[in-house]
C-alpha atoms as a PDB file:
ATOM      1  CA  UNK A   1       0.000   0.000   0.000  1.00  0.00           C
ATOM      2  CA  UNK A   2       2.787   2.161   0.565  1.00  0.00           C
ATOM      3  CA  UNK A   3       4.060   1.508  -2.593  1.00  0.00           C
ATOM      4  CA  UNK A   4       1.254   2.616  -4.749  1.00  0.00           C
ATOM      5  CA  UNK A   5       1.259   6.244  -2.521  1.00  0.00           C
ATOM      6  CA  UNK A   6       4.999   6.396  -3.205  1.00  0.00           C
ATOM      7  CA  UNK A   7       4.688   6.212  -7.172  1.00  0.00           C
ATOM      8  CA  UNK A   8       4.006  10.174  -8.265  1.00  0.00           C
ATOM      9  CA  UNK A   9       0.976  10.521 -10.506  1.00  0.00           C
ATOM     10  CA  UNK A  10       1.207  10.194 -14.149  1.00  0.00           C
ATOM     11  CA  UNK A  11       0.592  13.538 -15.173  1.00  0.00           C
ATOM     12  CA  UNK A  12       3.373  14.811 -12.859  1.00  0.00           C
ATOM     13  CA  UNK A  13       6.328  16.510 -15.250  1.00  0.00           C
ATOM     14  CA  UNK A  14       9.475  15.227 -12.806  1.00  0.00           C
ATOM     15  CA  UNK A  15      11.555  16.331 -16.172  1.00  0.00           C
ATOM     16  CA  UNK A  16      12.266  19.596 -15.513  1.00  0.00           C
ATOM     17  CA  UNK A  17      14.506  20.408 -18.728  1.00  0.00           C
ATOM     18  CA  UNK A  18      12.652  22.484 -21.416  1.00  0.00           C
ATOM     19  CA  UNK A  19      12.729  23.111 -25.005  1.00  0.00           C
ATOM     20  CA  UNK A  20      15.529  25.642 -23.816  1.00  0.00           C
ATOM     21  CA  UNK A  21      17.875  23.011 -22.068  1.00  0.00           C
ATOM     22  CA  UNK A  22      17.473  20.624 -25.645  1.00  0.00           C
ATOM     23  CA  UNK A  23      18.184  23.559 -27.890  1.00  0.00           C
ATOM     24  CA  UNK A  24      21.015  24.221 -25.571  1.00  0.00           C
ATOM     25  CA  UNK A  25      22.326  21.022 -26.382  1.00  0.00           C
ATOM     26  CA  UNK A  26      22.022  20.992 -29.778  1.00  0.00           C
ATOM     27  CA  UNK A  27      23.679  23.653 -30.275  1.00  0.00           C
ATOM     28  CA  UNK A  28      26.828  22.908 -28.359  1.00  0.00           C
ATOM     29  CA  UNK A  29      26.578  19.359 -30.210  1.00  0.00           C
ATOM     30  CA  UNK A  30      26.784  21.432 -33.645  1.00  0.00           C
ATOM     31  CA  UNK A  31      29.102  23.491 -32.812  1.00  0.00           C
ATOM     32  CA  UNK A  32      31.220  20.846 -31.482  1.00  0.00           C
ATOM     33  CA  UNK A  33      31.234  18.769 -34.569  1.00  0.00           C
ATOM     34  CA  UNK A  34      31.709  22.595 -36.444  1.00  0.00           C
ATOM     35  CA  UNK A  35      35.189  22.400 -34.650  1.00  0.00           C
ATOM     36  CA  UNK A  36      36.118  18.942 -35.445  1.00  0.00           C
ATOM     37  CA  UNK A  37      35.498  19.106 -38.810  1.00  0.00           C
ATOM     38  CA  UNK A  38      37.758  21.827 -39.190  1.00  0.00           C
ATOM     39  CA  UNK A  39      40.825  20.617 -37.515  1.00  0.00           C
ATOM     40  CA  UNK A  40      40.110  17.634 -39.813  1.00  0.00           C
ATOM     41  CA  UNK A  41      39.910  19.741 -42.537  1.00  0.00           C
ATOM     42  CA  UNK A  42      42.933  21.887 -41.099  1.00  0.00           C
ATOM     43  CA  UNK A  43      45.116  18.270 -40.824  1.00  0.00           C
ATOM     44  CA  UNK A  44      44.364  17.095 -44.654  1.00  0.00           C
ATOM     45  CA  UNK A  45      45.277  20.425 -46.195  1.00  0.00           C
ATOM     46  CA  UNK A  46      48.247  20.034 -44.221  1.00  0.00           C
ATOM     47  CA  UNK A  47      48.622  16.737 -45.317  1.00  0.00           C
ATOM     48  CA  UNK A  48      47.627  17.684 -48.658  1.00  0.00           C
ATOM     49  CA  UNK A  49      50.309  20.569 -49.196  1.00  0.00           C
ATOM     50  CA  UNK A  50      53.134  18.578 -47.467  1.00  0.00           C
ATOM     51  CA  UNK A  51      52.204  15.666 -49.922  1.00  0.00           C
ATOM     52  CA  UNK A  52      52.633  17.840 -53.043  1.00  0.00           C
ATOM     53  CA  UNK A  53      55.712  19.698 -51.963  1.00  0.00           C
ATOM     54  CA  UNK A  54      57.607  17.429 -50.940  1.00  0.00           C
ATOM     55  CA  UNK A  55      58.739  16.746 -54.672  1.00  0.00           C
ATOM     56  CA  UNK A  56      59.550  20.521 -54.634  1.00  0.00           C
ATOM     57  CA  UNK A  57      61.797  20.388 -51.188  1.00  0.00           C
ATOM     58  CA  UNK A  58      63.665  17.071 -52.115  1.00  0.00           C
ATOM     59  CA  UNK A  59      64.557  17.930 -55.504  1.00  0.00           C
ATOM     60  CA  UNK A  60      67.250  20.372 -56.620  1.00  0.00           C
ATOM     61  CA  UNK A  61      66.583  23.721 -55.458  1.00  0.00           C
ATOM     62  CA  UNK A  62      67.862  26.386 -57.612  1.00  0.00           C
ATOM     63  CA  UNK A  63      66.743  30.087 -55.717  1.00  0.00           C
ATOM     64  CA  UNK A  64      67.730  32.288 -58.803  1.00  0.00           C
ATOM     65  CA  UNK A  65      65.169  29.915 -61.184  1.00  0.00           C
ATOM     66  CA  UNK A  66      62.567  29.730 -58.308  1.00  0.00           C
ATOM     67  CA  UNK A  67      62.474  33.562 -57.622  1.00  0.00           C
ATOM     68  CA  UNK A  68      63.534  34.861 -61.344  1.00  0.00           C
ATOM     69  CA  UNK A  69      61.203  32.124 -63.512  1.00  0.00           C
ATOM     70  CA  UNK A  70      57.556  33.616 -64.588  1.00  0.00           C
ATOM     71  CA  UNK A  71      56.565  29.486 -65.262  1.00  0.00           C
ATOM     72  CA  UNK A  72      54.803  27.872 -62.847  1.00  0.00           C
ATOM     73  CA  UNK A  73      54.207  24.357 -63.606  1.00  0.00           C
ATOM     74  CA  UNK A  74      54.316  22.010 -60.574  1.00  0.00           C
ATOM     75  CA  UNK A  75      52.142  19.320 -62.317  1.00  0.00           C
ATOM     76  CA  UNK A  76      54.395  18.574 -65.286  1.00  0.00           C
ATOM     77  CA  UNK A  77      55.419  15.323 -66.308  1.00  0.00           C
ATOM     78  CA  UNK A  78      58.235  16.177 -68.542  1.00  0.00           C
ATOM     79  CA  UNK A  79      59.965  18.944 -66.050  1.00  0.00           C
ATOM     80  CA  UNK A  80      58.159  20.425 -62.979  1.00  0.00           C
ATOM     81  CA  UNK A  81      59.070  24.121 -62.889  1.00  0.00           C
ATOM     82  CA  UNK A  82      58.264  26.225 -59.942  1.00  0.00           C
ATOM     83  CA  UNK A  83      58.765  29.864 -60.414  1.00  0.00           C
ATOM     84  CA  UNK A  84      57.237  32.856 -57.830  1.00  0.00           C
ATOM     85  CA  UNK A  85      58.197  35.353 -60.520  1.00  0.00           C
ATOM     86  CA  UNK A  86      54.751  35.829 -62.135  1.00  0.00           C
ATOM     87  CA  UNK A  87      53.388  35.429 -58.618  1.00  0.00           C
ATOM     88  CA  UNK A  88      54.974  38.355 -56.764  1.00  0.00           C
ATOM     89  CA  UNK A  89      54.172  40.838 -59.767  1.00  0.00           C
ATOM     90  CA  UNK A  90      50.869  40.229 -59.606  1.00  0.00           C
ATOM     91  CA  UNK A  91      50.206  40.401 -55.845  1.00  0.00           C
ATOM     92  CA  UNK A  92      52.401  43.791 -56.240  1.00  0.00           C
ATOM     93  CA  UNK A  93      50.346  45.104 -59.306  1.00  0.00           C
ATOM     94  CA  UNK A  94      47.374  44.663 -57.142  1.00  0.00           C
ATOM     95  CA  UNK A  95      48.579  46.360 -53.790  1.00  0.00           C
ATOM     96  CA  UNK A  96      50.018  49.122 -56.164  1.00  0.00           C
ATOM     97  CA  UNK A  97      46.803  49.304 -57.628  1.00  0.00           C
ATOM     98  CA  UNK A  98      44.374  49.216 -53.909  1.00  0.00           C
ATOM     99  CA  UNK A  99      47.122  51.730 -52.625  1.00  0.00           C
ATOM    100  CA  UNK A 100      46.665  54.259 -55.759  1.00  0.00           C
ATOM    101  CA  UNK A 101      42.848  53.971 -55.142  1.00  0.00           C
ATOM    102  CA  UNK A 102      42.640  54.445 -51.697  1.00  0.00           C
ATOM    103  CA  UNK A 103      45.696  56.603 -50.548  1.00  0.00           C
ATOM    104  CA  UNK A 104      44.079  59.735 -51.865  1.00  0.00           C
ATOM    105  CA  UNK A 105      40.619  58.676 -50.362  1.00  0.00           C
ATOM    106  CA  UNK A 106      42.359  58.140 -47.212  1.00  0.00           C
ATOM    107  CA  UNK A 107      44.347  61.148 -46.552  1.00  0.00           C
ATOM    108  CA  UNK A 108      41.457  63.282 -47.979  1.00  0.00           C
ATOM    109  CA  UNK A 109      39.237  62.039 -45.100  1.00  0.00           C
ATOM    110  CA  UNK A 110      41.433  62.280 -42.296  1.00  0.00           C
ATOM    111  CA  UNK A 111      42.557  66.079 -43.326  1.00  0.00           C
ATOM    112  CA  UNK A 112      38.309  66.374 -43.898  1.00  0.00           C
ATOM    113  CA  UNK A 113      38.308  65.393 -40.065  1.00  0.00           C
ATOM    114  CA  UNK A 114      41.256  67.173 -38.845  1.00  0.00           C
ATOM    115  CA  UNK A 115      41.102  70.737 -40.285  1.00  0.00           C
ATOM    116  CA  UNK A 116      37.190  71.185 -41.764  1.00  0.00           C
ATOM    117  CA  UNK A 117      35.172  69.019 -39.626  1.00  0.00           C
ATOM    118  CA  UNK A 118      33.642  70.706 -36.499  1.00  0.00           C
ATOM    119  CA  UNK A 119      31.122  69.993 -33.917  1.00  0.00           C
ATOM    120  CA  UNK A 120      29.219  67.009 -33.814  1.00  0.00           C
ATOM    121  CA  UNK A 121      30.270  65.800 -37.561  1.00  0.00           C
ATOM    122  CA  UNK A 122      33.276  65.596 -36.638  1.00  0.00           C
ATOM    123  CA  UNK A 123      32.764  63.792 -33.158  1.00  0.00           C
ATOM    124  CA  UNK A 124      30.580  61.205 -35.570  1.00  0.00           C
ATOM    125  CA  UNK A 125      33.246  60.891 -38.317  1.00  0.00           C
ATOM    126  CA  UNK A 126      36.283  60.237 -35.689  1.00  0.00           C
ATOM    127  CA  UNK A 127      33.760  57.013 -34.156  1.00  0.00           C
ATOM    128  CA  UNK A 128      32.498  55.780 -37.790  1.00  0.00           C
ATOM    129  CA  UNK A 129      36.486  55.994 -39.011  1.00  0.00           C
ATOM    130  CA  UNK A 130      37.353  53.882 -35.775  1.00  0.00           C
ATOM    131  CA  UNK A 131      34.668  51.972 -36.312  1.00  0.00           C
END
């Protein structure tokens, strides 16, 4: 008989974890497989890349050819050619090009704010530039 009084009734929630606490959960569970999957994904490009080059590293290595050679043909049957010539012009041609563009924008905002600006512009301009 004492059993039967022990037992709580059926309709009695004794769970008290909500849609919140589940969410909650999920959430950390995706996330958590977010962050494995990219140190996996970290480790085979590493793998990948250190794979590829190693061709590159235990081969001859002549700096004048690597640095002064426009060809870049790594996949080559015949003669695998690795040359950063081509490489560095064109990541220069395009800094030269951003710095061309947006030196003069630059400089024409900050001597806007320093000698024209006054008052409240200016007080906006100096947070939306640090911004």
């Amino acid at each position: 008989m004492l059993a039967e009084q022990a037992k709580p009734p059926a309709s009695m929630d004794l769970d008290h974890r909500g849609r919140d606490w589940y969410a909650d959960k999920a959430i950390a569970f995706l996330v958590f497989v977010g962050g494995i999957s990219a140190i996996i994904f970290i480790i085979g490009i590493f793998v990948f890349i250190t794979k590829e080059g190693v061709g590159f590293i235990s081969g001859p290595l002549d700096v004048r050819e690597f640095f002064g050679s426009p060809a870049w043909r790594p996949t080559s049957l015949r003669e695998p050619t690795y040359g950063v010539l081509a490489l560095i012009a064109g990541t220069a041609s395009v800094t030269g090009l951003a710095m061309v563009v947006s030196v003069p924008f630059s400089l024409g905002a900050a001597i806007f704010i320093g000698e024209f600006a006054t008052g409240r512009l200016r007080e906006v301009l100096k947070v939306w530039w640090n911004y």
